[in-house]
PDB file of N, CA and C in Angstrom:
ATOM      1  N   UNK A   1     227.215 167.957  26.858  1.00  0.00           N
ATOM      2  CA  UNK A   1     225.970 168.361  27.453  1.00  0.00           C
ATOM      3  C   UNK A   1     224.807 168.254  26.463  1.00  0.00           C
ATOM      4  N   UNK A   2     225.334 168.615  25.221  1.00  0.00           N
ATOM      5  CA  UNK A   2     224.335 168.897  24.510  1.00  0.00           C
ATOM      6  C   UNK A   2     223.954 167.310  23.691  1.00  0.00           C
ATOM      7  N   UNK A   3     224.595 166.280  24.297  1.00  0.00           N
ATOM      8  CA  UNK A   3     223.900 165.114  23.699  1.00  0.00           C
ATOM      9  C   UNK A   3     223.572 164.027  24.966  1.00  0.00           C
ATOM     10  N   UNK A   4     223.739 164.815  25.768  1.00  0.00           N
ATOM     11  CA  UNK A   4     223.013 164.305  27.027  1.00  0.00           C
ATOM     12  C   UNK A   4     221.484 164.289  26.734  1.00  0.00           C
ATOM     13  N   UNK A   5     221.002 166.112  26.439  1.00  0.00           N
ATOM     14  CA  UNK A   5     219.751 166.222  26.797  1.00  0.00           C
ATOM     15  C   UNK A   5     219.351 165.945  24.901  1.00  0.00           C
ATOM     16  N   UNK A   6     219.794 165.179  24.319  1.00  0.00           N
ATOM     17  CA  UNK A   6     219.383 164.823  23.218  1.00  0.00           C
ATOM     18  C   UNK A   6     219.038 163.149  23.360  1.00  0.00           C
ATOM     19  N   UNK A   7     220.340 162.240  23.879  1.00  0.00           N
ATOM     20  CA  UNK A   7     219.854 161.422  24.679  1.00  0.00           C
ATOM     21  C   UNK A   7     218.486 161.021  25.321  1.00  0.00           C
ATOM     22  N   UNK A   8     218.494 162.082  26.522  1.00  0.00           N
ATOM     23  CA  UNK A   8     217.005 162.034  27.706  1.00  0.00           C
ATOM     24  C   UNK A   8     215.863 162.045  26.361  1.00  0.00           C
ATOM     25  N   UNK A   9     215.834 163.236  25.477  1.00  0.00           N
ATOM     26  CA  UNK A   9     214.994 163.368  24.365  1.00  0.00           C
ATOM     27  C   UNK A   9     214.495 162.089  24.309  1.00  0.00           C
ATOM     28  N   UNK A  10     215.522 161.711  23.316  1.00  0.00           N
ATOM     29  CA  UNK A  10     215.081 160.534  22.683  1.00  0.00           C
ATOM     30  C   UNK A  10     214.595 158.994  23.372  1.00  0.00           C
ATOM     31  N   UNK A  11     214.777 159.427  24.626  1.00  0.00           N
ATOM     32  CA  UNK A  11     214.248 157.972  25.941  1.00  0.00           C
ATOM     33  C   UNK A  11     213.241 158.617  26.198  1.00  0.00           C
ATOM     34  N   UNK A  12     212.771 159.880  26.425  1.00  0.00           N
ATOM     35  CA  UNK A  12     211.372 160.027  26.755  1.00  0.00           C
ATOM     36  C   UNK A  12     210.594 160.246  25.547  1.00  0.00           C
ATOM     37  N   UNK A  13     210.882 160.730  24.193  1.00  0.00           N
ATOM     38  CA  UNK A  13     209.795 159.822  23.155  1.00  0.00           C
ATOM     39  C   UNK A  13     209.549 158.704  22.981  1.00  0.00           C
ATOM     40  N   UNK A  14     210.778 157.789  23.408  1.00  0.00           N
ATOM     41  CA  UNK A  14     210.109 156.204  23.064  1.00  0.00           C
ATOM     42  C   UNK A  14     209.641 156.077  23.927  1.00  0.00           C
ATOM     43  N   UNK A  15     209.747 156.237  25.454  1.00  0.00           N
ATOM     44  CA  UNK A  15     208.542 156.293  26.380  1.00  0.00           C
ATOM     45  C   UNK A  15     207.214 156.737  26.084  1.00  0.00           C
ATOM     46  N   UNK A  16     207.505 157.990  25.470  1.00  0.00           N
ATOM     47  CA  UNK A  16     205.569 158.311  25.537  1.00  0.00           C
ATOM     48  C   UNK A  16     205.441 157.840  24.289  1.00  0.00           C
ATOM     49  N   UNK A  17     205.899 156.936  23.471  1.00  0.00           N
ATOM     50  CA  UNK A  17     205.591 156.398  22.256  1.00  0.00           C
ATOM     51  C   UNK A  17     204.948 154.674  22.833  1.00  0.00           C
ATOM     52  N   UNK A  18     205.584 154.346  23.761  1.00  0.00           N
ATOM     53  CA  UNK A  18     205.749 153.112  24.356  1.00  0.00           C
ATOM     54  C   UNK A  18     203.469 153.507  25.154  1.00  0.00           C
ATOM     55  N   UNK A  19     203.480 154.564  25.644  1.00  0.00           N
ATOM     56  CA  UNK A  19     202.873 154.842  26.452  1.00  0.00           C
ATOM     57  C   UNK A  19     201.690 154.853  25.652  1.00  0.00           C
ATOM     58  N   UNK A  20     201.840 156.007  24.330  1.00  0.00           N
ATOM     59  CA  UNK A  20     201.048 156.080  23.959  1.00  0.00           C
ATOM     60  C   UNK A  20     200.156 154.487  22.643  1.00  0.00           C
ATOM     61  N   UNK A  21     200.781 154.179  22.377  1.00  0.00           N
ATOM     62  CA  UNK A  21     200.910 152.393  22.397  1.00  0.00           C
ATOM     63  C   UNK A  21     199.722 151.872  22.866  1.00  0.00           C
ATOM     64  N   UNK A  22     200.272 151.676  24.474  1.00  0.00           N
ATOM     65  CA  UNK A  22     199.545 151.023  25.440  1.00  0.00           C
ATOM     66  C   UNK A  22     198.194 151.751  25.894  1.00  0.00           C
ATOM     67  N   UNK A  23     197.805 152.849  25.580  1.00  0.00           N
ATOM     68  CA  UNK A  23     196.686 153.627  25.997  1.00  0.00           C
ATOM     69  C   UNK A  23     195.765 152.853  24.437  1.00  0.00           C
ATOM     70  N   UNK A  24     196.563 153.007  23.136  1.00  0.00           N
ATOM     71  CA  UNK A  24     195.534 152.925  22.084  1.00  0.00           C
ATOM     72  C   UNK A  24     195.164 151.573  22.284  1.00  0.00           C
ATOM     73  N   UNK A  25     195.907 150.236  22.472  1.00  0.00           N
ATOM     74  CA  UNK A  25     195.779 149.105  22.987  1.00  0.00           C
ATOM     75  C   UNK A  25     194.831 148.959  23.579  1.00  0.00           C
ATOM     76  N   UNK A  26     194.412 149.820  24.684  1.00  0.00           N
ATOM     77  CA  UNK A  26     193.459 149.527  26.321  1.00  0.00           C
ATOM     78  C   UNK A  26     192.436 150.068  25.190  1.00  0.00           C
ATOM     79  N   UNK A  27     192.286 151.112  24.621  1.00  0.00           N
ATOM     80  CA  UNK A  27     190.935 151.982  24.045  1.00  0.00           C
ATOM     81  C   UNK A  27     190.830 150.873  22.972  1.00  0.00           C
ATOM     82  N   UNK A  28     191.483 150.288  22.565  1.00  0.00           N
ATOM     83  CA  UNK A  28     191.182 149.386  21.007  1.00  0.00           C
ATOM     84  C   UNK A  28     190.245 148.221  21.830  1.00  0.00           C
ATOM     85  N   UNK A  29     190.893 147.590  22.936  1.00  0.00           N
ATOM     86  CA  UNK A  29     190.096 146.111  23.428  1.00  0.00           C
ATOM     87  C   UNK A  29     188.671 147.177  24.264  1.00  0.00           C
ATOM     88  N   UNK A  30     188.832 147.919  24.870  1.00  0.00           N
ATOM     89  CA  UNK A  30     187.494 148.572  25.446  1.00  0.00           C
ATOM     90  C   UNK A  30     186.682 148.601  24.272  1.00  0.00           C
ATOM     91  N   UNK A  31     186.689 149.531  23.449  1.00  0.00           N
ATOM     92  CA  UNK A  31     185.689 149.298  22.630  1.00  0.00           C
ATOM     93  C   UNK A  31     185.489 148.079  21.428  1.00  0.00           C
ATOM     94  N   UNK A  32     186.480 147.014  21.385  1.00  0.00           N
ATOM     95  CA  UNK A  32     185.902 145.378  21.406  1.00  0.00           C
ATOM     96  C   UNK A  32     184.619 145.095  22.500  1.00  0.00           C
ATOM     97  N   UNK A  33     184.834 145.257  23.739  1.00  0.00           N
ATOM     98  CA  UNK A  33     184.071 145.145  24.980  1.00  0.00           C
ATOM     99  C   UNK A  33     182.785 145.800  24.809  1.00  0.00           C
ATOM    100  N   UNK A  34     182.689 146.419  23.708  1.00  0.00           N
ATOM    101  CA  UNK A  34     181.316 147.706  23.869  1.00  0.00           C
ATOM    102  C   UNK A  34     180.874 147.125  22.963  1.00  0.00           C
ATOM    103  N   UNK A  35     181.258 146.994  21.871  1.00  0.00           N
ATOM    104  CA  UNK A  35     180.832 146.284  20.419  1.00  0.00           C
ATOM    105  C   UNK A  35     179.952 145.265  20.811  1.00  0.00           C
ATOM    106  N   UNK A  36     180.686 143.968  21.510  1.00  0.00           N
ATOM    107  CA  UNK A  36     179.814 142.958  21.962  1.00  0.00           C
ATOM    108  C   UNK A  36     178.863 142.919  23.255  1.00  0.00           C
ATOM    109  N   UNK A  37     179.150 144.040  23.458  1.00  0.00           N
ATOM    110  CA  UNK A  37     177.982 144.531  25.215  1.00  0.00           C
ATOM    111  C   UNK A  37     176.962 144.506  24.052  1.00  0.00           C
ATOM    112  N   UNK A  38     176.921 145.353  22.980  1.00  0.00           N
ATOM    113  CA  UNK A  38     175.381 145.874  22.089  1.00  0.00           C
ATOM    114  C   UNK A  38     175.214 145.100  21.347  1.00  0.00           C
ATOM    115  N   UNK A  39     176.117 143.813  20.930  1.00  0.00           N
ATOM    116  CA  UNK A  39     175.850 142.580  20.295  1.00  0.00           C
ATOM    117  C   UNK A  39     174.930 142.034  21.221  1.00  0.00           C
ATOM    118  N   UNK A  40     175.091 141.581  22.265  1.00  0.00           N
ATOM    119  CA  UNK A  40     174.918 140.942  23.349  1.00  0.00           C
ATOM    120  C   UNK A  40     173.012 141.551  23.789  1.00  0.00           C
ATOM    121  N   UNK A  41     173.076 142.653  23.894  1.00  0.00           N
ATOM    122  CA  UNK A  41     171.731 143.603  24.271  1.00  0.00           C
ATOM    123  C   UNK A  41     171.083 143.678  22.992  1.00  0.00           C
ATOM    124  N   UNK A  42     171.406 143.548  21.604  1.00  0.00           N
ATOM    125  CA  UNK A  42     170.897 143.566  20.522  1.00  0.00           C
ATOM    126  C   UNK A  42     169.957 142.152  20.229  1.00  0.00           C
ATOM    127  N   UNK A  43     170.701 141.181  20.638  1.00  0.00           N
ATOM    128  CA  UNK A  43     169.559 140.124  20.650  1.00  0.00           C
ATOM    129  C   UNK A  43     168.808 139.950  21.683  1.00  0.00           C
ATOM    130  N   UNK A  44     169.235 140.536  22.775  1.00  0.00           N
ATOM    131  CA  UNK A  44     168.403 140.219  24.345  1.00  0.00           C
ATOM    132  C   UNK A  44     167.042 141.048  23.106  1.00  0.00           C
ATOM    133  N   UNK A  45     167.080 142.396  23.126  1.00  0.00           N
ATOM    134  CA  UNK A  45     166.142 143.325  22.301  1.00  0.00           C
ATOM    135  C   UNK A  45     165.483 142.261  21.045  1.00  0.00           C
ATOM    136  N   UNK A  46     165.806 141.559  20.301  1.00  0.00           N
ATOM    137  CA  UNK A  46     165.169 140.936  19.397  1.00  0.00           C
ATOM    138  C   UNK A  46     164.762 140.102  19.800  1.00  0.00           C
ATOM    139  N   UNK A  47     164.811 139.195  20.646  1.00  0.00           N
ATOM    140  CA  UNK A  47     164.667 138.243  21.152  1.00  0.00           C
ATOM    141  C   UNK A  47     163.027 138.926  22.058  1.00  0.00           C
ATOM    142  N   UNK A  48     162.857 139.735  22.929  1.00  0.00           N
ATOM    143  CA  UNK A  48     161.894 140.495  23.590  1.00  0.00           C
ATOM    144  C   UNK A  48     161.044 140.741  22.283  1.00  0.00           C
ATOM    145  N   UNK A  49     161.346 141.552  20.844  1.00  0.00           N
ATOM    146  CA  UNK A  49     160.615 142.180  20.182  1.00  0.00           C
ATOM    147  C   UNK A  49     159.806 140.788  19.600  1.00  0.00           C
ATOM    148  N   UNK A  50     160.804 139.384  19.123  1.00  0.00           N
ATOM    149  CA  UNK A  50     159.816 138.764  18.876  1.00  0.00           C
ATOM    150  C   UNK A  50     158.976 137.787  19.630  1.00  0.00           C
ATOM    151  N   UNK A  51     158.905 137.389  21.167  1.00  0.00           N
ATOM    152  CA  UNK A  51     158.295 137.774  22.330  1.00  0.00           C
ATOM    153  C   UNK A  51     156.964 138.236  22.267  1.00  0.00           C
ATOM    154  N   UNK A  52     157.044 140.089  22.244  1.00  0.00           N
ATOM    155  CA  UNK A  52     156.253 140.916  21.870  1.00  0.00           C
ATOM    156  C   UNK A  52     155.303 140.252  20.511  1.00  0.00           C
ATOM    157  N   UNK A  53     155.867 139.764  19.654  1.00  0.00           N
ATOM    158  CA  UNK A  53     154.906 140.331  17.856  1.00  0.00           C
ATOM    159  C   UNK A  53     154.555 138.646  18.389  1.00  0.00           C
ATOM    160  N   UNK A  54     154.831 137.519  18.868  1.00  0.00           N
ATOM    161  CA  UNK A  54     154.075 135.971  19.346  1.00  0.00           C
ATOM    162  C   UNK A  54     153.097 136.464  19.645  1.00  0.00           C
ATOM    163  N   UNK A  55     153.161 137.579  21.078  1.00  0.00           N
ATOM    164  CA  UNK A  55     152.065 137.612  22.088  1.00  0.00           C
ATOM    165  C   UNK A  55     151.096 138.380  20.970  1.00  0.00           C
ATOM    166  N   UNK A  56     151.573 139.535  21.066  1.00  0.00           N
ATOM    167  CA  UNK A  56     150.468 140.502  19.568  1.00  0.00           C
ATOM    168  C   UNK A  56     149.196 139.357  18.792  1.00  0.00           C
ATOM    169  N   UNK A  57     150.448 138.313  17.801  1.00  0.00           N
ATOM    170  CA  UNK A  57     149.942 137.498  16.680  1.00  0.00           C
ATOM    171  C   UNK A  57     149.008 136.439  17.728  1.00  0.00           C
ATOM    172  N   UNK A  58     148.888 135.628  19.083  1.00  0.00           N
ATOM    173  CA  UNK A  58     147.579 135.303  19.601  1.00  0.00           C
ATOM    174  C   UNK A  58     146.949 135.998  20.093  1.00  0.00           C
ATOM    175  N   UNK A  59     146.744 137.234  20.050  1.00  0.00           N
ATOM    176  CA  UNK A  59     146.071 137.975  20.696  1.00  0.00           C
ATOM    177  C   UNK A  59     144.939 138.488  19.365  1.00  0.00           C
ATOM    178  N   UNK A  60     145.747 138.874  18.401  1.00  0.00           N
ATOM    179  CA  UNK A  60     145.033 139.329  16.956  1.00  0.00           C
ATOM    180  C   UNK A  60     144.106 137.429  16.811  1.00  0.00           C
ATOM    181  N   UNK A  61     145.217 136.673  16.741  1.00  0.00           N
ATOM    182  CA  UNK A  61     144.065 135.421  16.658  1.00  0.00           C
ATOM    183  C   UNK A  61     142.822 134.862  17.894  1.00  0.00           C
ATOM    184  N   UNK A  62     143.233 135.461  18.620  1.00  0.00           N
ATOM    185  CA  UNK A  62     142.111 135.488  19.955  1.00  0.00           C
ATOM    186  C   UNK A  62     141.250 136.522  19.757  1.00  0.00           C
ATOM    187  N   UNK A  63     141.262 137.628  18.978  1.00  0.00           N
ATOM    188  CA  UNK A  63     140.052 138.522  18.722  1.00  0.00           C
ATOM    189  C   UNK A  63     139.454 138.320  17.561  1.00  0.00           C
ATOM    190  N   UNK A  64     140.270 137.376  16.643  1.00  0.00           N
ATOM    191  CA  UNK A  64     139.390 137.113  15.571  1.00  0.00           C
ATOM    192  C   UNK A  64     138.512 136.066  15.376  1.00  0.00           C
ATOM    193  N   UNK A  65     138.896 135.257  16.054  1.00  0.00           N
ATOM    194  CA  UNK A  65     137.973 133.934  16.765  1.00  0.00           C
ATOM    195  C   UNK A  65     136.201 134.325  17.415  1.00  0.00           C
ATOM    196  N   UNK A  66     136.850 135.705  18.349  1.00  0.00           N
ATOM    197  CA  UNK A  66     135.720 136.084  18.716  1.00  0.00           C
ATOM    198  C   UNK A  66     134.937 136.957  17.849  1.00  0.00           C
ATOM    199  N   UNK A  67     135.210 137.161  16.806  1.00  0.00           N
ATOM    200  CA  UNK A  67     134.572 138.408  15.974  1.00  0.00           C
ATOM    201  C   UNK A  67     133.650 137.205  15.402  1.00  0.00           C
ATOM    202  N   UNK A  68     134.289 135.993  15.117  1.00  0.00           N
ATOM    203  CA  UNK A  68     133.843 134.847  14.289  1.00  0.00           C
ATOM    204  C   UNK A  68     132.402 134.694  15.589  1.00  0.00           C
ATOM    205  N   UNK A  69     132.698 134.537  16.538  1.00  0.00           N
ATOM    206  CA  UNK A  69     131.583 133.836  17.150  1.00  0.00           C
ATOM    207  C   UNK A  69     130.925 134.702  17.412  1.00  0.00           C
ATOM    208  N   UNK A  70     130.553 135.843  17.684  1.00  0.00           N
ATOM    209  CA  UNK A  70     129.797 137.324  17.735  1.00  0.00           C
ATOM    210  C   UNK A  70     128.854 137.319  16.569  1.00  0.00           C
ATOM    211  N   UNK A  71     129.568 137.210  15.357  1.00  0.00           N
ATOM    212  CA  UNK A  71     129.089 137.313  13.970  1.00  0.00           C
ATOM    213  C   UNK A  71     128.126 135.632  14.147  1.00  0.00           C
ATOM    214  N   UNK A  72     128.407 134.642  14.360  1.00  0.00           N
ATOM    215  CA  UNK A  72     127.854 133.647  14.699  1.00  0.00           C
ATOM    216  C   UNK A  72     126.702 133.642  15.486  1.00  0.00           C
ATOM    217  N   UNK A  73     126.830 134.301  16.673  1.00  0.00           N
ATOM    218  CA  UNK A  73     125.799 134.844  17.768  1.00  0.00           C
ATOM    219  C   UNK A  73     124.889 135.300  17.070  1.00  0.00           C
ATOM    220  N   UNK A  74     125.589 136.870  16.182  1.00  0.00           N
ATOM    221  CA  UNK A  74     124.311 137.479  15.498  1.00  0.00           C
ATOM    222  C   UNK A  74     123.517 137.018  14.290  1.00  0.00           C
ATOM    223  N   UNK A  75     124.216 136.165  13.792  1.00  0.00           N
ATOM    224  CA  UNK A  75     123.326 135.255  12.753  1.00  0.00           C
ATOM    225  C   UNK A  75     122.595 134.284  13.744  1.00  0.00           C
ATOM    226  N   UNK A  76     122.456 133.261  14.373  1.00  0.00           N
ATOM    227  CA  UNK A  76     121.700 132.940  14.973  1.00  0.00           C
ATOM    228  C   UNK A  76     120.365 133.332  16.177  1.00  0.00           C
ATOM    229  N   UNK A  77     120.790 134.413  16.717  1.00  0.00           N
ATOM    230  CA  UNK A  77     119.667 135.799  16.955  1.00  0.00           C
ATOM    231  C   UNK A  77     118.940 136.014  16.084  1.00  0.00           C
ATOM    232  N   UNK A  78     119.364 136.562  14.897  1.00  0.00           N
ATOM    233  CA  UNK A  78     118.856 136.916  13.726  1.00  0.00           C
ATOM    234  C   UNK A  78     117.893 135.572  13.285  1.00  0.00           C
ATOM    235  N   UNK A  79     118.843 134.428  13.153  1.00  0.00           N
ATOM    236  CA  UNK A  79     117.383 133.925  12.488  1.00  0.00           C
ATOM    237  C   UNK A  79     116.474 133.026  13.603  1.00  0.00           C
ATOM    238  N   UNK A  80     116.394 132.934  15.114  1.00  0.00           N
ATOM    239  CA  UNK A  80     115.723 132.480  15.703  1.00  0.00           C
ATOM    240  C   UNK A  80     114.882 133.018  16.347  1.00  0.00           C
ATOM    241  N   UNK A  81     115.179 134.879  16.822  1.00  0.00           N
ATOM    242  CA  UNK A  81     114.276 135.719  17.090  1.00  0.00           C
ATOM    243  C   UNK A  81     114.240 136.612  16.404  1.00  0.00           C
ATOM    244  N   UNK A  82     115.117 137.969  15.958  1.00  0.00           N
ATOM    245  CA  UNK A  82     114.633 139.012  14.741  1.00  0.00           C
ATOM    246  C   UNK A  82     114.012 138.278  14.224  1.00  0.00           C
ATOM    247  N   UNK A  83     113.954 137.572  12.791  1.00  0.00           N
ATOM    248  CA  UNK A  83     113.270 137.658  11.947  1.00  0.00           C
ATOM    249  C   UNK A  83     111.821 136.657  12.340  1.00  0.00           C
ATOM    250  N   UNK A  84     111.530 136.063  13.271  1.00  0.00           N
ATOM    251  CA  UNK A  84     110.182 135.199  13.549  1.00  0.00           C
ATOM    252  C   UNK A  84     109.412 136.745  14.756  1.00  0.00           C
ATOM    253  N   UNK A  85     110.198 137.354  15.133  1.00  0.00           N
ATOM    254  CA  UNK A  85     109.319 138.528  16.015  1.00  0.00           C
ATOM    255  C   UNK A  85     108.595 139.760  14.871  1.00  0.00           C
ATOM    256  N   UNK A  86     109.777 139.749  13.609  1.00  0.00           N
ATOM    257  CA  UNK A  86     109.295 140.537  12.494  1.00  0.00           C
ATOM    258  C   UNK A  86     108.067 140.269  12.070  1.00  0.00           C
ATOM    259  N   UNK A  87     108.228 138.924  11.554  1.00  0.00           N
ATOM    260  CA  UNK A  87     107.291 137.938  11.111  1.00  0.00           C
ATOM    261  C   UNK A  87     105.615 138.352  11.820  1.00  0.00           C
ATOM    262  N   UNK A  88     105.739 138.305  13.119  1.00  0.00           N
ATOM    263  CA  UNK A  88     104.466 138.157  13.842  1.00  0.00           C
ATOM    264  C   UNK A  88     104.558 139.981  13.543  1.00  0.00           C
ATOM    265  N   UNK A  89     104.915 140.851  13.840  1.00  0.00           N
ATOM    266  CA  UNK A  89     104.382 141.873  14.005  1.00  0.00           C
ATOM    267  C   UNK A  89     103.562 142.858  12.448  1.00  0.00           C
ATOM    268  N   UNK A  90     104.674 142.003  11.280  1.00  0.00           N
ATOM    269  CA  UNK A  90     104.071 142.488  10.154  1.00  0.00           C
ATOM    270  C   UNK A  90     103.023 142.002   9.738  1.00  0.00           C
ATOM    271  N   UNK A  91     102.548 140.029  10.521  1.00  0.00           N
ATOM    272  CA  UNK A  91     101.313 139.765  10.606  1.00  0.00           C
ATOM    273  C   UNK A  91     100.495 140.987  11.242  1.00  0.00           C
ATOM    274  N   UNK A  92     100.643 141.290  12.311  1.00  0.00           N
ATOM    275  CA  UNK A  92      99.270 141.955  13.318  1.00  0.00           C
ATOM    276  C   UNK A  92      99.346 143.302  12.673  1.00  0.00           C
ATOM    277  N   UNK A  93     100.435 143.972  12.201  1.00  0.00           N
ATOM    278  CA  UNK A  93      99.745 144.844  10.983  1.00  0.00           C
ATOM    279  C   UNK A  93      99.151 144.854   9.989  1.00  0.00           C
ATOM    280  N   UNK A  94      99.077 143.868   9.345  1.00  0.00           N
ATOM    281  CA  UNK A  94      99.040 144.086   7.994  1.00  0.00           C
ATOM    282  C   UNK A  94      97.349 143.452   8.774  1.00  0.00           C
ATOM    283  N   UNK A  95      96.973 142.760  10.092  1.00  0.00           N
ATOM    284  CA  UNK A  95      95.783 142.060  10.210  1.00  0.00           C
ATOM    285  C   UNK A  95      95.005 143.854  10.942  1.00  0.00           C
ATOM    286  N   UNK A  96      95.915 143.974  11.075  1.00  0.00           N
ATOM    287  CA  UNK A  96      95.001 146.172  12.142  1.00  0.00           C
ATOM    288  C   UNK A  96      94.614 146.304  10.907  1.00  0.00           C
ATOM    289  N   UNK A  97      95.534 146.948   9.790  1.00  0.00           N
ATOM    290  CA  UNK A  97      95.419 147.503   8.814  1.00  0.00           C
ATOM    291  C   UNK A  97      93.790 146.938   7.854  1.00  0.00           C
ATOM    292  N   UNK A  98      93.919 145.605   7.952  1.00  0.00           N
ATOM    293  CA  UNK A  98      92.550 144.704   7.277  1.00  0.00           C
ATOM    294  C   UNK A  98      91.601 145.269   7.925  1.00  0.00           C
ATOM    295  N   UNK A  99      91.845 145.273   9.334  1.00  0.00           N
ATOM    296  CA  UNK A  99      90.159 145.307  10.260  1.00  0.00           C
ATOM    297  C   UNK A  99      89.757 146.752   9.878  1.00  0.00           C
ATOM    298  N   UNK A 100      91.397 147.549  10.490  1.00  0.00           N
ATOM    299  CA  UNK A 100      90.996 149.175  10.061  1.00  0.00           C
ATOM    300  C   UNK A 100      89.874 149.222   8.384  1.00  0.00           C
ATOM    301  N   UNK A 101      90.708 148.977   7.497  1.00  0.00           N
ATOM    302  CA  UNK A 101      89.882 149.448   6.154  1.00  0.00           C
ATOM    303  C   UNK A 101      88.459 148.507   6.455  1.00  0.00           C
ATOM    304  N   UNK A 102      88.055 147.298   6.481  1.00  0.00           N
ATOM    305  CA  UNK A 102      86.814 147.022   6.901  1.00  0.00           C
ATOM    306  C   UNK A 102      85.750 147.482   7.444  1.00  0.00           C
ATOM    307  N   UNK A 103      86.484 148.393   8.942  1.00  0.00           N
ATOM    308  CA  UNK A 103      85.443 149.020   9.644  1.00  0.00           C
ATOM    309  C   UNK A 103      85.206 150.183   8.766  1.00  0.00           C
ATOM    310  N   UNK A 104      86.277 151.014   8.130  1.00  0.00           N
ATOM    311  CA  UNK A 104      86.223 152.198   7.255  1.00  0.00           C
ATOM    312  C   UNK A 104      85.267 151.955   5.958  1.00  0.00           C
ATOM    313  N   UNK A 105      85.268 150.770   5.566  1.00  0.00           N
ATOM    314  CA  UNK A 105      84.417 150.331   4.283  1.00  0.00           C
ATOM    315  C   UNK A 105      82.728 150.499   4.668  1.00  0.00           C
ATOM    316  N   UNK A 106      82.701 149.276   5.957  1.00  0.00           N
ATOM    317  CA  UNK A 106      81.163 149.024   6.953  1.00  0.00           C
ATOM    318  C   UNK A 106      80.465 150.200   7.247  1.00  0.00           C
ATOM    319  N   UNK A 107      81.758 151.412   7.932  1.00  0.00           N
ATOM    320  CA  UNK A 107      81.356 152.680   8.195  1.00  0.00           C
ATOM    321  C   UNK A 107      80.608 153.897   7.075  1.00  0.00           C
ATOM    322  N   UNK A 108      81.284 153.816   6.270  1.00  0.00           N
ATOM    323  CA  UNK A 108      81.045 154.513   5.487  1.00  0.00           C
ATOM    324  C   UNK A 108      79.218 154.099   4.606  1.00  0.00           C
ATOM    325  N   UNK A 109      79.657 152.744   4.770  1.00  0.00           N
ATOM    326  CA  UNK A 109      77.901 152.436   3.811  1.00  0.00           C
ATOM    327  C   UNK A 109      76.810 153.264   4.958  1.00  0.00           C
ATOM    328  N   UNK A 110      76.829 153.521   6.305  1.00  0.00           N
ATOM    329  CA  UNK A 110      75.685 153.394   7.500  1.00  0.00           C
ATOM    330  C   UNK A 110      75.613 154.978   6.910  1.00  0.00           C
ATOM    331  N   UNK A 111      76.545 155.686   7.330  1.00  0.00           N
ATOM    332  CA  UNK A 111      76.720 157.246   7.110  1.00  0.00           C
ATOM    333  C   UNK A 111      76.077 157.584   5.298  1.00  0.00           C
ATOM    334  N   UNK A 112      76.276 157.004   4.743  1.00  0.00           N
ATOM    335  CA  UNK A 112      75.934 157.190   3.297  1.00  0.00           C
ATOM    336  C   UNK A 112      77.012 157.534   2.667  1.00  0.00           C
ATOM    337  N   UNK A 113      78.243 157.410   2.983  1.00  0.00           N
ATOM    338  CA  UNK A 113      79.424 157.423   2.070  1.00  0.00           C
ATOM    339  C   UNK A 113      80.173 158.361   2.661  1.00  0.00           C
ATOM    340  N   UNK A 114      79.787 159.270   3.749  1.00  0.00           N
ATOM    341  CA  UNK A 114      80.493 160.580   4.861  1.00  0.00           C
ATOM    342  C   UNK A 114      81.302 159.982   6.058  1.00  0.00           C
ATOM    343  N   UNK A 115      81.772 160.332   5.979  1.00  0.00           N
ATOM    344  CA  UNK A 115      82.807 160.172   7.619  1.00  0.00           C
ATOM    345  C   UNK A 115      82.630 160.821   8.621  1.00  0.00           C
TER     346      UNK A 115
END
């Protein structure tokens, strides 16, 4: 009797030895399967990020183009109207300013030197 159930023993450890085997087997190739799922999604992801930093890098060169022609704009503003509208207005002052002291000079002789 007593090497009967020593027997059964020893057929149902190599069973759940057999069993347990085949479970680490299935969990060993599953996570093979996971490894390369995030291989797999790891470049989809790099592949998008550099995607992303292309679009970024013409976009940074599409605003710097325009900073160029803005800055272009305002130098040519600058020197075809600012500075020729300057021009005339520091003329017609500096021509007030002449007439002003003139009349102030003319004035002053009639009065006898009083204001």
């Amino acid at each position: 009797m007593l090497a009967t159930v020593r027997d059964i023993a020893i057929i149902l450890l190599a069973v759940e030895t057999i069993v347990f085997f085949l479970v680490l087997i299935v969990l060993g190739w599953q996570g093979y399967r996971l490894v390369k799922l995030f291989q797999s999604k790891a470049e989809e992801f790099s592949g998008l990020g550099r995607g992303i930093m292309e679009s970024a890098k013409g976009t940074a060169d599409t605003a710097g183009e325009t900073a160029t022609r803005v800055k272009g704009s305002a130098d040519f503003l600058s020197d075809t109207v600012v500075t020729p509208v300057i021009r005339v207005v520091s003329a017609a002052s500096g021509a007030r300013g002449f007439v002003s002291a003139l009349f102030r000079l003319s004035g002053s002789s009639k009065n006898g030197g009083k204001r």
